[in-house]
Protein backbone atom coordinates (compact mmCIF):
# COMPACT_ATOMS: atom_id res chain seq x y z
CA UNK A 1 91.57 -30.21 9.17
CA UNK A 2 90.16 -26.54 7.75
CA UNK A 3 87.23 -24.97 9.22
CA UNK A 4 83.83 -26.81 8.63
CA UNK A 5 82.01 -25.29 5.94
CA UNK A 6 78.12 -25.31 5.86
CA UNK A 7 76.25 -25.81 2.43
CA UNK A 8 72.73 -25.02 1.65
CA UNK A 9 71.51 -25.59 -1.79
CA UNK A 10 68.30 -27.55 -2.64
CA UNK A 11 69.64 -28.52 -5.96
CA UNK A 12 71.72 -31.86 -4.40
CA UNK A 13 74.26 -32.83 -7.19
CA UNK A 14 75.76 -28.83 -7.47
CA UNK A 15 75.87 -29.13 -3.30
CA UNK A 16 77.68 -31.95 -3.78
CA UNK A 17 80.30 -31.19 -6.31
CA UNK A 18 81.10 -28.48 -4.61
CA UNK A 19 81.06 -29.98 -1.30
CA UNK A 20 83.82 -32.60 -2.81
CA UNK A 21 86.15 -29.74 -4.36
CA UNK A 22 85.75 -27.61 -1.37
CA UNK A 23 86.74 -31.02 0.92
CA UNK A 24 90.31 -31.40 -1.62
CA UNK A 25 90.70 -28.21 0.31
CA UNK A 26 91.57 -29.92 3.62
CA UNK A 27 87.42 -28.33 4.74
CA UNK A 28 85.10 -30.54 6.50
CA UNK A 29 81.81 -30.06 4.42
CA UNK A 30 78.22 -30.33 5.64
CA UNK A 31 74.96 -30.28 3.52
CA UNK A 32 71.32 -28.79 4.03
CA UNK A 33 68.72 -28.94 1.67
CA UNK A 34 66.60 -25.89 2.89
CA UNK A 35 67.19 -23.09 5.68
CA UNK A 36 65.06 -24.81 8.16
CA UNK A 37 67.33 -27.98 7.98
CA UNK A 38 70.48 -25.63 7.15
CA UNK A 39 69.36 -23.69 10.89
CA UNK A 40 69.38 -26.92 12.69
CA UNK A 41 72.83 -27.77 11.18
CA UNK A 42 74.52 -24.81 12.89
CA UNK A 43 72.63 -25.16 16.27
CA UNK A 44 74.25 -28.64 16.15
CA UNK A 45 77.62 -28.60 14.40
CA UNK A 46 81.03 -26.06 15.05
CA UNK A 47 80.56 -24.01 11.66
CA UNK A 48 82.92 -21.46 10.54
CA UNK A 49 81.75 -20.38 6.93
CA UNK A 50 77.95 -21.04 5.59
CA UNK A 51 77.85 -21.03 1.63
CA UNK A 52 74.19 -20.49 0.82
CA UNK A 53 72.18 -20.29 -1.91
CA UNK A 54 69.99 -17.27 -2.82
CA UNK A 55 66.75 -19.27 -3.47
CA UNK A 56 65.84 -22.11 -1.39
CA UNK A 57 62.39 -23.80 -1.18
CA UNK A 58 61.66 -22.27 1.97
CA UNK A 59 63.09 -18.86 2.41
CA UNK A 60 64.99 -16.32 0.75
CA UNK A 61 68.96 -16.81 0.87
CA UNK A 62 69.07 -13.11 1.49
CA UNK A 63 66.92 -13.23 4.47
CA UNK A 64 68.11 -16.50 5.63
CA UNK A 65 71.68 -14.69 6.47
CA UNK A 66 70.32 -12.47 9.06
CA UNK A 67 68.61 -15.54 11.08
CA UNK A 68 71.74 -17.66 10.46
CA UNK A 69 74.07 -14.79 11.97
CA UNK A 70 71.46 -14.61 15.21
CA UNK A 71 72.24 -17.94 15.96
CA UNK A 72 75.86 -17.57 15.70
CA UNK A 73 77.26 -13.95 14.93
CA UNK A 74 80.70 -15.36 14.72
CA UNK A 75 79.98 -17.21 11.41
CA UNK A 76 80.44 -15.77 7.90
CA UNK A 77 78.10 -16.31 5.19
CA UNK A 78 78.70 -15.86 1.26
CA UNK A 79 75.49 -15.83 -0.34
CA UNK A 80 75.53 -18.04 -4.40
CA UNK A 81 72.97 -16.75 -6.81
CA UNK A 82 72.11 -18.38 -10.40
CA UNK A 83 70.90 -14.74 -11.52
CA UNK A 84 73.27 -11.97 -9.87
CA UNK A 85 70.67 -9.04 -8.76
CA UNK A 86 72.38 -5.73 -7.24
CA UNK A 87 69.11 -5.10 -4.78
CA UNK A 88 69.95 -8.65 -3.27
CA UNK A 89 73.64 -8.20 -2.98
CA UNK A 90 73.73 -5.16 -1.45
CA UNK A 91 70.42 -6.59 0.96
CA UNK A 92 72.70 -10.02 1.71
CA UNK A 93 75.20 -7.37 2.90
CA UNK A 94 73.52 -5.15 5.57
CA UNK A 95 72.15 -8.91 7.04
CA UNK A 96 75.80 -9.58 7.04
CA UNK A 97 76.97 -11.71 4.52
CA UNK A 98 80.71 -11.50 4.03
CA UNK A 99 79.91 -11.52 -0.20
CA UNK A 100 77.31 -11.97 -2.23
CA UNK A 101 78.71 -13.93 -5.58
CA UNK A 102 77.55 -15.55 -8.75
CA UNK A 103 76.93 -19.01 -9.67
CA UNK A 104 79.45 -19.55 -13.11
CA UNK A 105 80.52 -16.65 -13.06
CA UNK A 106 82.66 -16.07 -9.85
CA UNK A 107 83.76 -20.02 -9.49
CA UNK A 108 87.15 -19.30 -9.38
CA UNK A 109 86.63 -16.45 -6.24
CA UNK A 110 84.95 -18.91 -4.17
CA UNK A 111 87.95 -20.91 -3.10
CA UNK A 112 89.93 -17.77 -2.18
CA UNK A 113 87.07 -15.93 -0.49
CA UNK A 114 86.09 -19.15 1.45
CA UNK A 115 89.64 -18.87 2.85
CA UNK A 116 89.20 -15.27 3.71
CA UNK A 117 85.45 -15.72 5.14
CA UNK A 118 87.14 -18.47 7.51
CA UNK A 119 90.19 -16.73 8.56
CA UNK A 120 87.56 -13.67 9.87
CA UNK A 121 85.32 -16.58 11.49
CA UNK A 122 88.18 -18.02 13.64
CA UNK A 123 89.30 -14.47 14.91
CA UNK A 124 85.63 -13.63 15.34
CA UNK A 125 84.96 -16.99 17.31
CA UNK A 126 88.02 -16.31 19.69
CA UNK A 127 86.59 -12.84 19.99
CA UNK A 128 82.99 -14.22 21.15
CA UNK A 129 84.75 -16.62 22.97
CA UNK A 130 86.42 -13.74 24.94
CA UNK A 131 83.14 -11.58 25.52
CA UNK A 132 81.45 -14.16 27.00
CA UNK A 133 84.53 -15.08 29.50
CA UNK A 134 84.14 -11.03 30.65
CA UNK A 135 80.56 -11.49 30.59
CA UNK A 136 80.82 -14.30 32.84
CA UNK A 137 83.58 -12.82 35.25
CA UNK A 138 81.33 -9.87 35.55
CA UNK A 139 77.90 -11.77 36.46
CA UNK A 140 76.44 -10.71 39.84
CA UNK A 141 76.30 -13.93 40.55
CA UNK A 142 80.50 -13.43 40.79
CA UNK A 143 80.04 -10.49 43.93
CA UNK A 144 80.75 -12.43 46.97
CA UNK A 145 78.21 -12.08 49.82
CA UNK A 146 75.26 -13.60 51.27
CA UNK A 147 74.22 -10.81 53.67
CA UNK A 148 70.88 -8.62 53.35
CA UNK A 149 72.68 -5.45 53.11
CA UNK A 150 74.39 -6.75 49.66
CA UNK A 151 71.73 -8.72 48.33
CA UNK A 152 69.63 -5.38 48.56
CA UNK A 153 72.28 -3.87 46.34
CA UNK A 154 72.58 -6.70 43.85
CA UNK A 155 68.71 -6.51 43.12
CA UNK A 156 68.58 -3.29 42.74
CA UNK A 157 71.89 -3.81 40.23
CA UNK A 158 69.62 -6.16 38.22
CA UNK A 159 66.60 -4.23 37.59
CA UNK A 160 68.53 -1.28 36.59
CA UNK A 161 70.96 -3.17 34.41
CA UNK A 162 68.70 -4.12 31.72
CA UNK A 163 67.44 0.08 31.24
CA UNK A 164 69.63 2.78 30.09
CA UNK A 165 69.15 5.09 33.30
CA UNK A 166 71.58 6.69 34.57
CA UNK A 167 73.21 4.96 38.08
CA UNK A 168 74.95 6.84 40.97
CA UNK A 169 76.67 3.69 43.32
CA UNK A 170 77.28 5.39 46.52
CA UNK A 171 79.41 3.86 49.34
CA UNK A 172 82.94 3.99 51.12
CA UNK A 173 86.15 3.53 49.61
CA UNK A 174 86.82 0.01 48.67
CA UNK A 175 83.11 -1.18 48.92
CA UNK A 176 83.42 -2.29 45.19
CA UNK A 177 81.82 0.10 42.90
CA UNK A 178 83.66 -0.98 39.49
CA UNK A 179 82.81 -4.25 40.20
CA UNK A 180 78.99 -3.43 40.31
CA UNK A 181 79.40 -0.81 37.62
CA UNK A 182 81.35 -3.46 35.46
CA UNK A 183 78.51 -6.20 36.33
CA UNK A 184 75.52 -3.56 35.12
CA UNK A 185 77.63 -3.06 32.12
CA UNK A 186 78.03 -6.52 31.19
CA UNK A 187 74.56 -7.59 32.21
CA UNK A 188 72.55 -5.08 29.57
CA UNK A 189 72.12 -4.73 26.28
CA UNK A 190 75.27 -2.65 25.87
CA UNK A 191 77.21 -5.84 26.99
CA UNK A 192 78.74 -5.65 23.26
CA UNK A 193 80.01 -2.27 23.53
CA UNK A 194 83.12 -0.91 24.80
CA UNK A 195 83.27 -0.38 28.85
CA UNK A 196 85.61 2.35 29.50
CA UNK A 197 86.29 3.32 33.66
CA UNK A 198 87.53 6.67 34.24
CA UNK A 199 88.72 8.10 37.84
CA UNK A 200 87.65 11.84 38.27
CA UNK A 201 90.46 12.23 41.17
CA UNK A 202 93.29 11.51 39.35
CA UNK A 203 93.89 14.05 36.72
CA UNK A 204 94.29 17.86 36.78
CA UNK A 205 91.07 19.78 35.70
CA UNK A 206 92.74 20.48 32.09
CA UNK A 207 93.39 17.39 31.42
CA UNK A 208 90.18 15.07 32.23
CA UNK A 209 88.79 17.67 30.22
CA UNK A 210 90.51 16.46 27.29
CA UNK A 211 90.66 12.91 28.53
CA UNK A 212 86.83 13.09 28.41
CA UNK A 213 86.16 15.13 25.41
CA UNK A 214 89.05 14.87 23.53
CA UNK A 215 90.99 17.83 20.94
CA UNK A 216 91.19 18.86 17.72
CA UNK A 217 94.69 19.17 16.50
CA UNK A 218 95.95 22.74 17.33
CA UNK A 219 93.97 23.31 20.49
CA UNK A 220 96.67 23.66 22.05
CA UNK A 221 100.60 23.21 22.89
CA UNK A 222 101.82 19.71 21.98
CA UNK A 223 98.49 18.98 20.09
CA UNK A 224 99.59 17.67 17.28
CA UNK A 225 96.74 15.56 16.28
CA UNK A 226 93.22 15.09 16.54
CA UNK A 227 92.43 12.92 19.80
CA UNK A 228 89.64 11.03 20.72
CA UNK A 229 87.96 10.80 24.28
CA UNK A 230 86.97 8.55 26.16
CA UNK A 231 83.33 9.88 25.22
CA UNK A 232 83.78 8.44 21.87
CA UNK A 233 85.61 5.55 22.90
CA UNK A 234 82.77 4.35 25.08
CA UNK A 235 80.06 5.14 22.07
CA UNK A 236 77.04 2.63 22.25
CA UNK A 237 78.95 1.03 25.69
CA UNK A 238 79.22 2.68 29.34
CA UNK A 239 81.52 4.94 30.91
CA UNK A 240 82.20 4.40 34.57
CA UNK A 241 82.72 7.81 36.36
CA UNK A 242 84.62 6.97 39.88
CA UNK A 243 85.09 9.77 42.41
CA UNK A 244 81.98 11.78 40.38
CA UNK A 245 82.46 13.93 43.39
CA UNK A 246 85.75 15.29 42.38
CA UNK A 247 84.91 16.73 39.29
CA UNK A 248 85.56 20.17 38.62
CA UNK A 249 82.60 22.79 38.44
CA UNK A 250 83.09 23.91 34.71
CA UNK A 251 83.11 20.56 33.51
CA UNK A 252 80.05 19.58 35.75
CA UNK A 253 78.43 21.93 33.44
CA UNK A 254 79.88 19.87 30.07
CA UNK A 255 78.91 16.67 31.47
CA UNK A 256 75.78 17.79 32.49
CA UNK A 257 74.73 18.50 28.85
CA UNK A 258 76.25 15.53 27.34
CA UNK A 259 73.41 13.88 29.76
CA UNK A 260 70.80 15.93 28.65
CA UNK A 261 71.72 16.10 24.94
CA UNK A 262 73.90 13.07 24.21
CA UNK A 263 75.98 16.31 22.37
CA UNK A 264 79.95 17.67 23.38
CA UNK A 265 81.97 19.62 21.87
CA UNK A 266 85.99 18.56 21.47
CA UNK A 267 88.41 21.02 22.82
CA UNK A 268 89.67 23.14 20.23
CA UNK A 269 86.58 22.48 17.87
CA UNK A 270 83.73 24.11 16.76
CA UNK A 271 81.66 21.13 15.90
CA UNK A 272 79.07 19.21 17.76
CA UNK A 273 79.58 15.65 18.07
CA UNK A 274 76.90 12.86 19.20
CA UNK A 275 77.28 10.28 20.59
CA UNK A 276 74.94 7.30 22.72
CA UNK A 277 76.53 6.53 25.96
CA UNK A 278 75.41 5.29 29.64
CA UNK A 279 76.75 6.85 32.36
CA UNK A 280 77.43 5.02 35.63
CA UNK A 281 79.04 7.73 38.15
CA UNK A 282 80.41 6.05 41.47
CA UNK A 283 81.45 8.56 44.82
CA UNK A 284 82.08 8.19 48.04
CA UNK A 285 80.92 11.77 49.31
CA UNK A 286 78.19 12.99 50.46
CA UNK A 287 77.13 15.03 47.18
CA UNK A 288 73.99 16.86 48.80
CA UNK A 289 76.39 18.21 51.45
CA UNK A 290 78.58 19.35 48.59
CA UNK A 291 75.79 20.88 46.52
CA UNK A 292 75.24 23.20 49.62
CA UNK A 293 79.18 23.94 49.83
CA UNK A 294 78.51 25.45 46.59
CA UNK A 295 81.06 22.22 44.97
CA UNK A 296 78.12 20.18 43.02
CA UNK A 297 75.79 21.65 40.45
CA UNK A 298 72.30 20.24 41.97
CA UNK A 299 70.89 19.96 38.42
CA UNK A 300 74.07 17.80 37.89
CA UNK A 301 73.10 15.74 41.35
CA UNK A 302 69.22 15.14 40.18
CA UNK A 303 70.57 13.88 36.20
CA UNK A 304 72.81 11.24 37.87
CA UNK A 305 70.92 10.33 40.54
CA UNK A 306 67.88 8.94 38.76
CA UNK A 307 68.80 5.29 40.09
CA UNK A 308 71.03 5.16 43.10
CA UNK A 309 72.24 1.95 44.43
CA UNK A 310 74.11 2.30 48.54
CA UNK A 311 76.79 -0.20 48.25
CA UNK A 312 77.17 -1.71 52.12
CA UNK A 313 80.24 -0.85 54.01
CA UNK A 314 82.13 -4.18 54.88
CA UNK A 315 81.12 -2.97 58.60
CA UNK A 316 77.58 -3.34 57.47
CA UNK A 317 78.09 -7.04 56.05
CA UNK A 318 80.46 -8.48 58.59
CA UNK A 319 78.62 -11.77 57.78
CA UNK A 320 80.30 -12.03 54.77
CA UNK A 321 84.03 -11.76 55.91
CA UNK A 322 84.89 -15.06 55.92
CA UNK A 323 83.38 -15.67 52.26
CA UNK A 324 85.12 -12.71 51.09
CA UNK A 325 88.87 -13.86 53.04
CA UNK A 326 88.10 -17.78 51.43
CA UNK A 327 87.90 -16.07 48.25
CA UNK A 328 90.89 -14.09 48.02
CA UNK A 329 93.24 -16.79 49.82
CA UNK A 330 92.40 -19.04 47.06
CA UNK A 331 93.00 -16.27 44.71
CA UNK A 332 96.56 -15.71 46.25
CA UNK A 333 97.72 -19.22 47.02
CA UNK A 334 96.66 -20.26 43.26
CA UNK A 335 98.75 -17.47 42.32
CA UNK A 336 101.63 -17.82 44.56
CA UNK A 337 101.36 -21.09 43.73
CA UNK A 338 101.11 -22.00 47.18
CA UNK A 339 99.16 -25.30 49.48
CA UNK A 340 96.90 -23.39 52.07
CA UNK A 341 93.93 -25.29 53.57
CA UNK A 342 92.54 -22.83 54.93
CA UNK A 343 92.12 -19.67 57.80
CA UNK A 344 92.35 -20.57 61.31
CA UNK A 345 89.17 -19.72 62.95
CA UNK A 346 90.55 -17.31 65.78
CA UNK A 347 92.01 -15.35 62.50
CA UNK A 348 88.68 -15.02 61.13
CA UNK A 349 87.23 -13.69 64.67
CA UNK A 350 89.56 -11.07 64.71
CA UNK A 351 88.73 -10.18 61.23
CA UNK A 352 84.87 -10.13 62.25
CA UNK A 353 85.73 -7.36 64.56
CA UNK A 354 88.15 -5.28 63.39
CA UNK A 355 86.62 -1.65 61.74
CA UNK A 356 87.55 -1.97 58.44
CA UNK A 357 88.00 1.31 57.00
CA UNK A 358 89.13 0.33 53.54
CA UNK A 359 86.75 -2.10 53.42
CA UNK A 360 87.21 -5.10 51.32
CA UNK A 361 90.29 -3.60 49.52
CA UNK A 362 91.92 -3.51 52.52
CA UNK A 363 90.93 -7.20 53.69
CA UNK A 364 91.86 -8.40 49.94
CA UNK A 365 95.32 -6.42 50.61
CA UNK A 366 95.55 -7.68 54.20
CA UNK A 367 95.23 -11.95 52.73
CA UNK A 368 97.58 -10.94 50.36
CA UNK A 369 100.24 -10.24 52.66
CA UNK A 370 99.67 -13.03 55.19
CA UNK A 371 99.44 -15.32 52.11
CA UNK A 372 103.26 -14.13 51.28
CA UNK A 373 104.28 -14.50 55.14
CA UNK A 374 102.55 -17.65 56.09
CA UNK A 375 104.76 -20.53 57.17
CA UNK A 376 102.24 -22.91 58.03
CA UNK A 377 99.56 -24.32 55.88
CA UNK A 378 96.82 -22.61 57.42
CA UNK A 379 96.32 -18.47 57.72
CA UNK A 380 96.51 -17.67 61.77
CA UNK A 381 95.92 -14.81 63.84
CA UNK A 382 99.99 -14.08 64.47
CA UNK A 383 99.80 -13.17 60.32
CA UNK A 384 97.71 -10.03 61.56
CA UNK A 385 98.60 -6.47 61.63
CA UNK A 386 99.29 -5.17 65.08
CA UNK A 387 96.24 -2.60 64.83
CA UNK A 388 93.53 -5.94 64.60
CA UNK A 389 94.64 -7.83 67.47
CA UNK A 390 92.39 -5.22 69.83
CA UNK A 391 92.80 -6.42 73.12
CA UNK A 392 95.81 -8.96 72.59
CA UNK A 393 97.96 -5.75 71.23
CA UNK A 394 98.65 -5.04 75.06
CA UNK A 395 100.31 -8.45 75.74
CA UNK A 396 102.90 -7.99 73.31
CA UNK A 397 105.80 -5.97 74.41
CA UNK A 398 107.95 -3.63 72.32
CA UNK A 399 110.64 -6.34 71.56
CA UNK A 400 107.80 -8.99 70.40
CA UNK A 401 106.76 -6.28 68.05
CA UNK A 402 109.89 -5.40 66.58
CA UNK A 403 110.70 -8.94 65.82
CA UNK A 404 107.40 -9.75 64.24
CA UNK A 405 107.99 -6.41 62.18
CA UNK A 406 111.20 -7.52 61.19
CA UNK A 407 110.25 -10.67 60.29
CA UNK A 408 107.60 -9.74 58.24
CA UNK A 409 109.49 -7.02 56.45
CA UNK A 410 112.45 -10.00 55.69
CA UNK A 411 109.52 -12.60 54.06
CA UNK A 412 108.11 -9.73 51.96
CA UNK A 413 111.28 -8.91 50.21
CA UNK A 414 112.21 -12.47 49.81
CA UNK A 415 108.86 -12.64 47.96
CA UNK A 416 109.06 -9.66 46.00
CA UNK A 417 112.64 -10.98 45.21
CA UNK A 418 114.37 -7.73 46.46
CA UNK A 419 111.63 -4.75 44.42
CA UNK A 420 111.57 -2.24 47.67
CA UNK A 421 108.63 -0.71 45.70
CA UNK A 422 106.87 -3.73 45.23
CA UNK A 423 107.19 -4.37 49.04
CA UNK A 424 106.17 -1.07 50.03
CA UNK A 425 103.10 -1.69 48.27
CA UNK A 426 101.94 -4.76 49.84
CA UNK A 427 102.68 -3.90 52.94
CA UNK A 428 100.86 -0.62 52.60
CA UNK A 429 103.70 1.74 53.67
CA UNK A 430 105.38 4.54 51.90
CA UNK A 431 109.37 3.23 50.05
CA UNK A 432 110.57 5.80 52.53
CA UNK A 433 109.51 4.19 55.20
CA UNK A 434 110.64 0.93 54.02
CA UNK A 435 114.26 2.36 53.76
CA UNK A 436 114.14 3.33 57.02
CA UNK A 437 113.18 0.03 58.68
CA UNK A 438 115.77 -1.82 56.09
CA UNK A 439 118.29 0.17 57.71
CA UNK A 440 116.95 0.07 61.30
CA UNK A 441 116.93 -3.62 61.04
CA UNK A 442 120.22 -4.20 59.21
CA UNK A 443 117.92 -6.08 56.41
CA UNK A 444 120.28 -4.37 53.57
């Protein structure tokens, strides 16, 4: 079976000729006699392509497309007129109607664009289908926590959300600032638009700038064509600034206008370019103490922070720990494909008091790794890190730690089938390193 096509026409035996020929198709037809009762078909039924007539007995065909494409933006609709009329056409089209086409006339295009107009609807439904998924992964009801200190946080996420101010998210490495920028993002009405996450530390000055601004062909060595930034690629979305702090003076002074002017100019141009864009800038200095360093523009500082959100160190929200460890075990042993029923409670005690420093990166890391290593069923306190067993660390000698190390080093590899890298990663140590203690422990 074809896509199910949707016909409104008040005039009953043309609907229903051409609901037959269209059904020799392989379409599943459905009939409305006005756009009230056509409306209440789509709320109802999975349709892919509406054919409607321009005049019905209770609104205009024309109009009718825009309120049918409300309900459903996925949908195409061609719009059939006795009388062809250019105004109407070319209205039917900015409402969205994938063609406007004559009664008579344009009978043999209908088949043809029908299969077009359906083709579009399917890609567009998988599309919507796919935007809503992200919208739903990036809810705020999806950021773990039940403590005050985030709770705070996530209200303050909400209000903001649904304005297009400016937001500075302050807080310590691995507190979670994407995922709050990513859940404003997806919770306003930008939610449509592109969301594009850029990290200020991680290029040279030279080239964020034209990561951010983009080049005109010629600008420079190597540019061979015109480039677009990620200014323009964000365009009616958000752009996520991480690590705001690290920007470099002169283009503090290009960003700065871009917030005051929606304007920029590309490297190597002379043009001015516009552009409508929300800025969300994350950091996890202290940006006042770095204003009087002379390494922030304080008319920068005042533009971003308009609406500043503290995001709670995990130190701050140790409350939350063991929803946050539940959540990423599950995470790992679904992809690991392994059975774990659960953490073992003196585990979770010692992860209540350890001072996390990476916060809940480094917890999510840290349940990765004892996910890999576990033998048992159940994630206990032996899976830990030397450096969160406080007190016990004293008890075990030098030969206890070396074989724990070893061991742990052996059921890594195993699970990263052999990729030193890979292992280096998890466990958090440098592939030098990692050599070393191969070698050390005759692992090779």
């Amino acid at each position: 079976m074809k896509s199910t096509v949707l016909i409104i026409d008040d005039e009953t035996k043309l609907a229903g000729l051409m609901a037959r020929i269209i059904g020799l198709e392989g379409y599943h037809t459905l009939l409305a006699g006005s756009g009230k009762e056509g409306l209440r078909l789509l709320e109802r039924e999975n349709v892919q392509v509406v054919l409607s007539d321009v005049k019905l007995p209770d609104v205009s065909g024309v109009q009718l497309v825009k309120e049918l494409k409300d309900k459903k933006p996925y949908i195409e609709v061609i719009c059939l007129t006795a009388y062809g009329a250019i105004a109407d056409g070319v209205t039917a089209i900015k409402n969205g109607a994938f063609d406007y086409i004559t009664k008579g006339d344009d009978n043999e295009r209908i088949l043809p664009l029908l299969a077009k107009a359906a083709e579009k609807a399917e890609l567009q439904y998988k599309l919507y289908q796919l935007e809503n998924q992200l919208i739903s992964q990036h809810s705020f009801e999806g950021i773990i926590g039940q403590s005050r200190a985030i709770k705070n946080a996530i209200e303050l996420a909400r209000k903001v959300a649904v304005t297009d101010t400016t937001v500075l998210l302050l807080g310590e490495t691995g507190t979670g600032k994407e995922v709050f920028a990513r859940a404003i993002h997806y919770n306003s009405n930008r939610k449509q638009k592109s969301f594009v996450a850029v990290n200020c530390s991680a290029f040279s000055r030279e080239l964020l700038e034209s990561e951010l601004f983009g080049y005109k062909a010629g600008a420079f060595t190597n540019a061979i064509k015109d480039k677009k930034g990620l200014f323009e690629e964000a365009d009616g979305g958000t752009l996520f600034m991480d690590e705001i702090g690290e920007l470099h003076i002169d283009l503090q002074a290009k960003l700065l206008r871009v917030l005051e002017s929606g304007e920029f100019i590309k490297i190597g141009d002379t043009k001015t370019n516009k552009i409508n864009v929300r800025i969300i800038a994350a950091t996890n200095r202290h940006l006042q103490e770095e204003i009087g360093k002379g390494n922030f523009r304080e008319d920068l500082f005042y533009r971003l922070s308009v609406f500043h959100i503290n995001l709670p160190s995990l130190n701050d929200r140790r409350e939350d720990i063991p929803l946050l460890a539940d959540y990423y075990l599950k995470q790992y042993t679904a992809k690991m494909n392994r059975k774990m029923n659960g953490i073992d409670p003196t585990m979770l005690e010692q992860l209540e008091k350890y001072n996390w420093r990476g916060n809940i990166r480094e917890l999510k890391n840290l349940i990765e790794r004892a996910v890999i290593v576990a033998d048992d069923e159940v994630l206990k306190a032996d899976l830990l890190p030397a450096d969160l067993y406080g007190e016990q660390e004293s008890l075990l000698s030098v030969f206890d730690m070396a074989a724990m190390e070893k061991n742990h080093i052996r059921k890594v590899l195993k699970h990263t089938k052999g990729n030193k890298t890979e292992a280096a990663r998890l466990m958090n140590i440098g592939v030098t390193t990692l050599y070393r203690k191969i070698e050390e422990y005759h692992l090779g």
